[in-house]
Protein backbone atom coordinates (compact mmCIF):
# COMPACT_ATOMS: atom_id res chain seq x y z
CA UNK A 1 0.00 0.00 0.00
CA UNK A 2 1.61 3.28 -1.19
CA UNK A 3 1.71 5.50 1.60
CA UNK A 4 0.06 9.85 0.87
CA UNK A 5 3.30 12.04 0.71
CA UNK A 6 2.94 14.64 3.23
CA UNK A 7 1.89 18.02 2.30
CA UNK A 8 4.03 20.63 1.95
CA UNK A 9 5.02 22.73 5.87
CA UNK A 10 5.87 26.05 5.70
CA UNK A 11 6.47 28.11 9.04
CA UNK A 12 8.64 31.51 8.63
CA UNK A 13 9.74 30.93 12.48
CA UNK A 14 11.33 27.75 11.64
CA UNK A 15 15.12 28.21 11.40
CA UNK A 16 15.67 24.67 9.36
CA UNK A 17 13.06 25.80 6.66
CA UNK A 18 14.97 29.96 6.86
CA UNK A 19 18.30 28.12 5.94
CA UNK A 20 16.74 27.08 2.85
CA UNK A 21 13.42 27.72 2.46
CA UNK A 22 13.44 27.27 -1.41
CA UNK A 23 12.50 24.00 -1.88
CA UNK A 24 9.40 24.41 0.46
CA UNK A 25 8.64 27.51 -1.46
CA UNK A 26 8.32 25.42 -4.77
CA UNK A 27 6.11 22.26 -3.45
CA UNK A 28 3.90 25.44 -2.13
CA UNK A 29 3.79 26.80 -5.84
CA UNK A 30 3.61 23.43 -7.39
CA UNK A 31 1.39 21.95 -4.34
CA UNK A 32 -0.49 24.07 -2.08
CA UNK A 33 -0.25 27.70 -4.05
CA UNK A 34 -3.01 28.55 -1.35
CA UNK A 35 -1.28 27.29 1.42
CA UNK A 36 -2.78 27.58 5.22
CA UNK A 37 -0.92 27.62 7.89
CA UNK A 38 -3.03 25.82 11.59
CA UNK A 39 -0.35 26.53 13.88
CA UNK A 40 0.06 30.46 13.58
CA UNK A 41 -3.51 31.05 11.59
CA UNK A 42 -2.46 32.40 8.32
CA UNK A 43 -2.55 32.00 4.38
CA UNK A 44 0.24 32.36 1.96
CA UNK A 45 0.52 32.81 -1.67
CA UNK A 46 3.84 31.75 -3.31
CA UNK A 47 3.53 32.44 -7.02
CA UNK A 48 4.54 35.57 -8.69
CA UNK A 49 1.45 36.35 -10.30
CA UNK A 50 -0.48 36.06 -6.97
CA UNK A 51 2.21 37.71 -4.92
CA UNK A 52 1.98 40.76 -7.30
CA UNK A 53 -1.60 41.22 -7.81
CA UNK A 54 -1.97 41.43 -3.68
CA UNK A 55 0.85 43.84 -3.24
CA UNK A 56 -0.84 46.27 -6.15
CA UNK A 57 -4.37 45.84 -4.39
CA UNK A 58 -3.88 47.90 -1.22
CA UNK A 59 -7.73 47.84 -0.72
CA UNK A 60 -8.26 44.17 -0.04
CA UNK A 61 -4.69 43.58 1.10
CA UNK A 62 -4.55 45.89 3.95
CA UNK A 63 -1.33 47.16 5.58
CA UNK A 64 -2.79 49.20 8.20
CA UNK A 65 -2.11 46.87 11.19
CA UNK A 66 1.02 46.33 9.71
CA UNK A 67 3.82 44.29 7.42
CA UNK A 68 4.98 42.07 10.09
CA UNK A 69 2.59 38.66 10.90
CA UNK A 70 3.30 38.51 14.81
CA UNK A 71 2.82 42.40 14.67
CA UNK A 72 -0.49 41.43 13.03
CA UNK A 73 -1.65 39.38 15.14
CA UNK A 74 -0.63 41.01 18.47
CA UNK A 75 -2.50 44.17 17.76
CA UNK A 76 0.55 45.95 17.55
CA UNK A 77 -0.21 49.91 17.69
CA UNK A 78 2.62 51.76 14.92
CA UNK A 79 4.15 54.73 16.01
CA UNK A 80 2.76 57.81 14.03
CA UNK A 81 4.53 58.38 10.39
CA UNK A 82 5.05 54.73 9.97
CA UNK A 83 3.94 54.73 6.43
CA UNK A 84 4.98 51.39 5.69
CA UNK A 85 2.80 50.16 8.65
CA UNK A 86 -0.41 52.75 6.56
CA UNK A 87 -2.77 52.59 3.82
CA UNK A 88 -3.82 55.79 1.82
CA UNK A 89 -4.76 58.31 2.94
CA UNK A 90 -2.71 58.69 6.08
CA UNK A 91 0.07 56.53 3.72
CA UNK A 92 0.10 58.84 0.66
CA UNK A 93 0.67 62.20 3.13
CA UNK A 94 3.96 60.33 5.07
CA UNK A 95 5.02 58.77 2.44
CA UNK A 96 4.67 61.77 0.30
CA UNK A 97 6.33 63.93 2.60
CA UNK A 98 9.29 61.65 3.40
CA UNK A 99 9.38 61.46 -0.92
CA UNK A 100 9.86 65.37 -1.02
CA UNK A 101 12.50 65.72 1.09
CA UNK A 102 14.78 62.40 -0.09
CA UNK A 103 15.15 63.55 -3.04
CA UNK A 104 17.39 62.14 -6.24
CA UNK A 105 19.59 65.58 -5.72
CA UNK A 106 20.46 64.65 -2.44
CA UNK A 107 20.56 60.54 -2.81
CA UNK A 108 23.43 61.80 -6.14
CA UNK A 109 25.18 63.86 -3.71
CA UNK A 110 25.46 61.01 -0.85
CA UNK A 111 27.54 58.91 -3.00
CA UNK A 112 31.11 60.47 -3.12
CA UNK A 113 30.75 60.18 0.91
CA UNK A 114 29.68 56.84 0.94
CA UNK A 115 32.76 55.74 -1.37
CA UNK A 116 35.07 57.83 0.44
CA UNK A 117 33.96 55.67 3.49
CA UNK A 118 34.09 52.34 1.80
CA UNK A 119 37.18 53.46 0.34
CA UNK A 120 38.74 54.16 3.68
CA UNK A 121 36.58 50.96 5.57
CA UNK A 122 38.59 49.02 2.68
CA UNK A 123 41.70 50.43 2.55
CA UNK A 124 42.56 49.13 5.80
CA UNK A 125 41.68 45.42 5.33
CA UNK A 126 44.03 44.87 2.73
CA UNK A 127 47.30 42.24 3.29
CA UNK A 128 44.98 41.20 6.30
CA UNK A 129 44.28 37.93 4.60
CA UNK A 130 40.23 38.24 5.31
CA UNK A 131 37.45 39.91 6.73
CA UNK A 132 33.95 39.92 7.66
CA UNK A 133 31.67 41.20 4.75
CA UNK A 134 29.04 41.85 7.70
CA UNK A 135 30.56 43.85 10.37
CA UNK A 136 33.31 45.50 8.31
CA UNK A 137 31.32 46.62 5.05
CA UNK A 138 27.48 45.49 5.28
CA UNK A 139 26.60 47.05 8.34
CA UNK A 140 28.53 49.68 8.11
CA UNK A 141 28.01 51.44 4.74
CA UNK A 142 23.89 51.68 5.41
CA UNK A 143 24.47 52.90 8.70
CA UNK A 144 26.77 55.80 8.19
CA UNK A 145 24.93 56.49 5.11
CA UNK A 146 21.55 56.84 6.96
CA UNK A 147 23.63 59.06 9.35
CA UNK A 148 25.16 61.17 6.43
CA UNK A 149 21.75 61.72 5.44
CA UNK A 150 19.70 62.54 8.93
CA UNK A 151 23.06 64.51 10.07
CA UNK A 152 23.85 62.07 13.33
CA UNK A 153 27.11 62.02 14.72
CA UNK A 154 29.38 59.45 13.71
CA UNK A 155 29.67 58.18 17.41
CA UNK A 156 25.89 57.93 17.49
CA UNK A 157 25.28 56.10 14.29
CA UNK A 158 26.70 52.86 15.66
CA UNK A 159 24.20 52.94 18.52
CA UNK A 160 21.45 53.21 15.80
CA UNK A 161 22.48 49.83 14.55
CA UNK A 162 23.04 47.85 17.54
CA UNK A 163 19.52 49.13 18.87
CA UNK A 164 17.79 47.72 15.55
CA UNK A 165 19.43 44.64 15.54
CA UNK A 166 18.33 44.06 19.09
CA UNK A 167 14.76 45.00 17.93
CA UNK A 168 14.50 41.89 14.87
CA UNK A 169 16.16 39.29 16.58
CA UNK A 170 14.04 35.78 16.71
CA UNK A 171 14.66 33.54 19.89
CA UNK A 172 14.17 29.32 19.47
CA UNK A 173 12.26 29.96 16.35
CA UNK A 174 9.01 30.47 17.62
CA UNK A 175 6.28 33.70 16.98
CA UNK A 176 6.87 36.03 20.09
CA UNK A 177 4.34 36.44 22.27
CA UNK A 178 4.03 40.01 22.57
CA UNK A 179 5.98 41.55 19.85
CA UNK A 180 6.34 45.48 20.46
CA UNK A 181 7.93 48.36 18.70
CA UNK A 182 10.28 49.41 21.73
CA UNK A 183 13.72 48.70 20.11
CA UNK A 184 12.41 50.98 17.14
CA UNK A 185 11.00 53.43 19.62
CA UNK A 186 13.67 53.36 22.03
CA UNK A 187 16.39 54.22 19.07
CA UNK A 188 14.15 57.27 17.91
CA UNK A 189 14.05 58.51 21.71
CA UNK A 190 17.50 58.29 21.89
CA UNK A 191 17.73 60.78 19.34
CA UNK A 192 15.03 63.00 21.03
CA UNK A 193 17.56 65.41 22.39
CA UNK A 194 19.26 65.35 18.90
CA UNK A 195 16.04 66.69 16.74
CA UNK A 196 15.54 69.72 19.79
CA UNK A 197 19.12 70.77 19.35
CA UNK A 198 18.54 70.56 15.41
CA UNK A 199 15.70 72.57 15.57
CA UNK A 200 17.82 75.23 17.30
CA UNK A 201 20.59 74.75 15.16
CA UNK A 202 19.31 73.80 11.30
CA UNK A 203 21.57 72.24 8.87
CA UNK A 204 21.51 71.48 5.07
CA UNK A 205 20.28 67.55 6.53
CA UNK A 206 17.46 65.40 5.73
CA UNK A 207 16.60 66.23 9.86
CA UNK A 208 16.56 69.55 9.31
CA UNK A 209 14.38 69.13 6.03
CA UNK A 210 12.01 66.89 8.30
CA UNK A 211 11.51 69.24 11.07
CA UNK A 212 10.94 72.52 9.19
CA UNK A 213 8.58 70.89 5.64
CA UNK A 214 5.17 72.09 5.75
CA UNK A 215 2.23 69.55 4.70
CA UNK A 216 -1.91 69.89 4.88
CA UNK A 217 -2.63 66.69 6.73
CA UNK A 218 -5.49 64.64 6.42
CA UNK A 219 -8.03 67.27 8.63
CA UNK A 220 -6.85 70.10 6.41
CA UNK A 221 -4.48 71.29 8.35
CA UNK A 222 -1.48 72.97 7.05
CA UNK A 223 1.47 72.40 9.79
CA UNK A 224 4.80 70.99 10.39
CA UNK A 225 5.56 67.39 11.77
CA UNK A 226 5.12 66.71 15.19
CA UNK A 227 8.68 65.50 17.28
CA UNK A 228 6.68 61.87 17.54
CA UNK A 229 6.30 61.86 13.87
CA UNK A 230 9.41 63.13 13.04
CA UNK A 231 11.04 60.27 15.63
CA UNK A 232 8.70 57.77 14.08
CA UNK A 233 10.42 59.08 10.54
CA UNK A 234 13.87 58.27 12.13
CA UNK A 235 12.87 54.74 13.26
CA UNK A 236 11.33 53.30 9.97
CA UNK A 237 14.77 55.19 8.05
CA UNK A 238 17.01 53.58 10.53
CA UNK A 239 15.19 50.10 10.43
CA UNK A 240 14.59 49.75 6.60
CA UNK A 241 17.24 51.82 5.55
CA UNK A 242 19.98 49.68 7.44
CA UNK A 243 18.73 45.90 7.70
CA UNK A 244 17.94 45.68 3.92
CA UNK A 245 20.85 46.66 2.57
CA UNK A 246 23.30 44.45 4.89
CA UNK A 247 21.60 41.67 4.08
CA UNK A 248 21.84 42.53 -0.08
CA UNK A 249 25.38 43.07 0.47
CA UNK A 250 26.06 40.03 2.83
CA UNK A 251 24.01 38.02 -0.29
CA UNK A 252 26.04 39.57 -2.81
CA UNK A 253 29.62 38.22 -1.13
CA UNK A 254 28.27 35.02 -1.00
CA UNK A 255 26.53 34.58 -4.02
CA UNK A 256 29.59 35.99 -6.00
CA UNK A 257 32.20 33.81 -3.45
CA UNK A 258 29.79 30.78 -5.55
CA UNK A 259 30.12 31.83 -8.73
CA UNK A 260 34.04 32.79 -8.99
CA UNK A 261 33.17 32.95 -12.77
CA UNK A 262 30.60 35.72 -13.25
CA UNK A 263 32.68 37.08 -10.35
CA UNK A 264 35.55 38.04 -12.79
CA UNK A 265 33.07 38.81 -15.47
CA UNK A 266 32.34 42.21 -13.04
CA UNK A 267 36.13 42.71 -12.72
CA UNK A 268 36.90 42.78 -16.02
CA UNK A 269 33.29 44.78 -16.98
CA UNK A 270 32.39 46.78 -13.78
CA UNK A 271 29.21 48.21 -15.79
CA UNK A 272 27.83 45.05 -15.28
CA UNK A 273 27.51 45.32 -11.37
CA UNK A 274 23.99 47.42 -11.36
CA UNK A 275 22.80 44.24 -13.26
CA UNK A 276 24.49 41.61 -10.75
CA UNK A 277 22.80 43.29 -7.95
CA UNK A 278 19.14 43.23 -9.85
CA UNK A 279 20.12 39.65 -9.56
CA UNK A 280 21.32 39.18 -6.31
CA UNK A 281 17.76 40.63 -5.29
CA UNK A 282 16.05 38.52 -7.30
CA UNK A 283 17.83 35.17 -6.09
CA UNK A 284 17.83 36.18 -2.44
CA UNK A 285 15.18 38.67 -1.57
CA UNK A 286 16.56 40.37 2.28
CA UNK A 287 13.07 40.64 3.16
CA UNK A 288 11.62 37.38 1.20
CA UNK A 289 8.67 37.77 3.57
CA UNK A 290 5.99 40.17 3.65
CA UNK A 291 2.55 40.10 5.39
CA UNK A 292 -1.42 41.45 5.13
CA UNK A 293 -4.66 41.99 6.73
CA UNK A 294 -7.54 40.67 4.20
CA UNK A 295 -10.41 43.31 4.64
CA UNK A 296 -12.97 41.55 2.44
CA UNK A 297 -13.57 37.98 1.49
CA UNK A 298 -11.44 36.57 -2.02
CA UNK A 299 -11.09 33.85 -3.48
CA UNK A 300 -7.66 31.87 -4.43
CA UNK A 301 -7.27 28.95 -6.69
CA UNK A 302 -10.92 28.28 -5.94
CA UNK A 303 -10.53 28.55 -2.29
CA UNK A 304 -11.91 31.18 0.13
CA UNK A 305 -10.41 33.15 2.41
CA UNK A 306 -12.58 35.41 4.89
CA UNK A 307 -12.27 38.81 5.53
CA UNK A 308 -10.52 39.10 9.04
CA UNK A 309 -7.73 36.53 7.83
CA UNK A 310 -3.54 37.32 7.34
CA UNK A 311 -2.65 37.11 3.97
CA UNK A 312 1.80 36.16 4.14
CA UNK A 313 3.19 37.42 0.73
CA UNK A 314 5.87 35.30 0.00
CA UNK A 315 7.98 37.86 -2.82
CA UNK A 316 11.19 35.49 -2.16
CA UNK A 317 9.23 32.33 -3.44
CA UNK A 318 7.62 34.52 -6.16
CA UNK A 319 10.90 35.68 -7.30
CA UNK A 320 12.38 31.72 -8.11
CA UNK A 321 8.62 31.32 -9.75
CA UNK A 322 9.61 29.29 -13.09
CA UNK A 323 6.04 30.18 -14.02
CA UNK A 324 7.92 34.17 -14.71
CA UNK A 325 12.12 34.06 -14.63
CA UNK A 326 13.34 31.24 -17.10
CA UNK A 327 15.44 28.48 -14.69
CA UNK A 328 14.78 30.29 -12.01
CA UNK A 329 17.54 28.69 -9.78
CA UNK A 330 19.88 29.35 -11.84
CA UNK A 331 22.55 32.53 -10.39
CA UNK A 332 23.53 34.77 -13.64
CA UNK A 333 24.06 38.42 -13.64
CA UNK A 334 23.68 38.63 -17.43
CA UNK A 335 20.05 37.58 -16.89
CA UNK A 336 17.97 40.21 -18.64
CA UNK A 337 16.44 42.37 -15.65
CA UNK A 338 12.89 41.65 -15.42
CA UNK A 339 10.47 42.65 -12.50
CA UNK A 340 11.41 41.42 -9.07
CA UNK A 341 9.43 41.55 -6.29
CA UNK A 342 12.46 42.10 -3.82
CA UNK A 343 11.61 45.64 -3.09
CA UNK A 344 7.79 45.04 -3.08
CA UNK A 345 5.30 46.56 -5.35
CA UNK A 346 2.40 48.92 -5.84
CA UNK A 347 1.87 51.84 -3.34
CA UNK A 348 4.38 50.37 -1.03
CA UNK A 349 7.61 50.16 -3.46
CA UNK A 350 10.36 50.60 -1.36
CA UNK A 351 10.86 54.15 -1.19
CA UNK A 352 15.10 53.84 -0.45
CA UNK A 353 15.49 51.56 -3.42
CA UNK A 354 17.16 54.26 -5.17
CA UNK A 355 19.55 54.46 -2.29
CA UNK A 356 20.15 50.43 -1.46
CA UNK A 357 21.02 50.62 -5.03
CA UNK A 358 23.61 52.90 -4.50
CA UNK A 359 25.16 51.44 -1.41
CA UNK A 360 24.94 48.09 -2.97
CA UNK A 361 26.90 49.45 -6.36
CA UNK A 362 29.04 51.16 -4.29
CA UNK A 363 30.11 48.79 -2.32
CA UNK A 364 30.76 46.24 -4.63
CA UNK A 365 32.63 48.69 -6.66
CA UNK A 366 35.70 49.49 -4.34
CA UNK A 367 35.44 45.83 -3.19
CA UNK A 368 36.75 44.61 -6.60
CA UNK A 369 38.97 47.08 -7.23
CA UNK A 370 40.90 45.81 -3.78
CA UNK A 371 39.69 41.91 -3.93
CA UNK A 372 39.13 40.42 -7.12
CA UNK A 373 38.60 37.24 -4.90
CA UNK A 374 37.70 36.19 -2.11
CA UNK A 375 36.52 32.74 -0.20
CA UNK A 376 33.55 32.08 2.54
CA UNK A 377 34.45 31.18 5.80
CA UNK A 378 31.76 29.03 6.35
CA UNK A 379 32.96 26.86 9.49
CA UNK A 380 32.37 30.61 11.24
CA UNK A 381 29.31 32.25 9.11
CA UNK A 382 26.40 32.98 10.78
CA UNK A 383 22.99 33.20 9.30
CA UNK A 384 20.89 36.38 11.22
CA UNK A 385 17.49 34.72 12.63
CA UNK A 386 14.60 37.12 12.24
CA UNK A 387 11.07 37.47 10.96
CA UNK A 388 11.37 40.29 8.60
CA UNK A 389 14.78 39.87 6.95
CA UNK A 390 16.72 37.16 5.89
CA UNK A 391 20.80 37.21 5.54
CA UNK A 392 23.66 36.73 7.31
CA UNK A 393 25.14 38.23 10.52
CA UNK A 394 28.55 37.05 10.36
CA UNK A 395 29.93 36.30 6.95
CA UNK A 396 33.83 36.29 7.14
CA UNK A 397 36.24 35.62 4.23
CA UNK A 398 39.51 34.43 3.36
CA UNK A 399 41.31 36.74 0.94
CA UNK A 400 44.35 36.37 -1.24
């Protein structure tokens, strides 16, 4: 008697299935591309043409009690000007405002002091034999550029980090219980003191820019942020504007560490490198994992869900979807650039992609020009363990 395969498991606290959650991700698509989820009470679509049309429709896919399942489900309350965490209209004033003032002028004039601090952050690793693609360049260049940008002192910016890195942290692989927005909330008081002195003192800074623009909010009103909103401004820069990027540049080492070949192709042809990193998003999305309030009752693949339920976007699954990228496992910066779903879609397209783009270029830039190659220490890389992003938080190498 043949004995029923079981069906396919997915559960985005479960560090075995983070390792590699690919091959879950397909049966899903193949198997279950409605898939429900007993344990933790949600639904999940997997393929890209499902993934997509939920992100565009705002309406039915709600992110107004937030991105984040456990968040979701806790009744988390978002701290004022959390636009990410917002569906129009209160997300088409924050996000609009935060749009005005991060402007491509300023993002164009950011980059010769981001490469003079990867040039210097680089400099000094050379003849060393190794490093730690993490803690020497991934976390570093997003930080102090998000510093450059808000006008934080350097000695501050480092405390910015370690607080959001406290904030994602999973424990044992489980939901937690009462997930809160303290780490985020604690880093933006921390700078409380910071935005009164600013407003004494104004400087040509995206801080500055954020305390003085005037907006007509949703009553009518035409005013100037409040220091909440303004701090709640800092903490979604700090937090999106930091963990994305490490992990696109930790995914980059490694993925190019794999393929020594293509590796060489973006020594010898460094035009090529905004293409790798289209790539490098698309074969490892940093935040694979996205999540949704359902505010009316759809149907999927002639299923129902009820209004009420959590809708878990899986982009990273979408984005290895054979049904839309042509051998979709398959690691190739020359791959024509088609529509990823890495930096979401719709109303909530990452607003800093311009910028991860730019750190991620950058980066990879001066890191060829110093190491043409490189090997992973894997014996001592470690993968970060969170809900939101996926990467690595140690990623050391061995170079020549």
């Amino acid at each position: 008697m043949a004995i029923a395969a079981l069906e396919p498991y997915y559960d985005p606290y479960d560090f075995e299935i983070d390792a590699d959650p690919y091959p879950v991700w397909k049966r899903l698509r193949d198997e279950a591309p409605l898939y429900y989820n007993e344990k933790y009470g949600f639904f999940a679509v997997s393929r890209y043409n499902d993934v997509e049309s939920c992100l565009v429709d705002w309406q039915t896919y709600s992110s107004a009690k937030g991105s984040v399942l456990e968040f979701i489900k806790a009744g988390v309350q978002m701290p004022p000007g959390m636009f990410i965490f917002e569906d129009p209209p209160d997300h088409d004033l924050h996000r609009g405002l935060l749009s005005r003032v991060f402007t491509p002028r300023r993002l164009a004039a950011i980059e010769p002091q981001v490469r003079a601090f990867a040039a210097r952050s680089l400099d000094r690793l050379v003849g060393k034999g190794g490093f730690d693609f993490i803690a020497d360049l991934g976390t570093e260049i997003p930080m102090r550029t998000i510093g450059m940008l808000l006008g934080v002192p350097e000695e501050d910016q480092q405390n910015l980090r370690d607080q959001m890195d406290a904030n994602l942290q999973l424990a044992d692989g489980v939901m937690p219980d009462h997930p809160s927005t303290d780490g985020a909330g604690q880093l933006a008081t921390d700078y409380a003191d910071y935005i009164d002195w600013r407003k004494e003192h104004p400087s040509d800074d995206l801080m500055t820019e954020l305390i003085t623009a005037e907006f007509t909010d949703v009553n009518g009103t035409v005013r100037t942020l409040t220091r909440d909103e303004v701090l709640g401004y800092i903490g979604l820069l700090a937090g999106a504007g930091n963990e994305t990027t490490t992990r696109l540049i930790g995914w980059a080492a490694k993925l190019l560490a794999e393929h020594p070949d293509q590796r060489r192709d973006l020594v010898d042809e460094p035009a090529l490198i905004p293409n790798a990193i289209e790539e490098c998003l698309r074969y490892e999305a940093p935040s694979p994992v996205q999540s949704r309030s359902v505010t009316r009752e759809v149907e999927h693949h002639g299923q129902t869900v009820e209004a009420g339920s959590i809708m878990v976007l899986l982009n990273g699954s979408a984005n290895r979807d054979e049904r839309q990228f042509p051998d979709p496992d398959r690691f190739d910066i020359h791959r024509p650039v088609q529509r990823h779903l890495s930096l979401g879609y719709g109303i909530h397209f990452c607003l800093g992609a311009h910028l991860a783009r730019l750190e991620a270029r950058v980066a990879l830039e001066e890191v060829l020009k110093r190491f043409p190659e490189w090997e992973i220490d894997m014996d001592n890389a470690v993968q970060a363990r969170t809900s939101t992003v996926r990467g690595w938080e140690k990623l050391p190498v061995f170079t020549p």
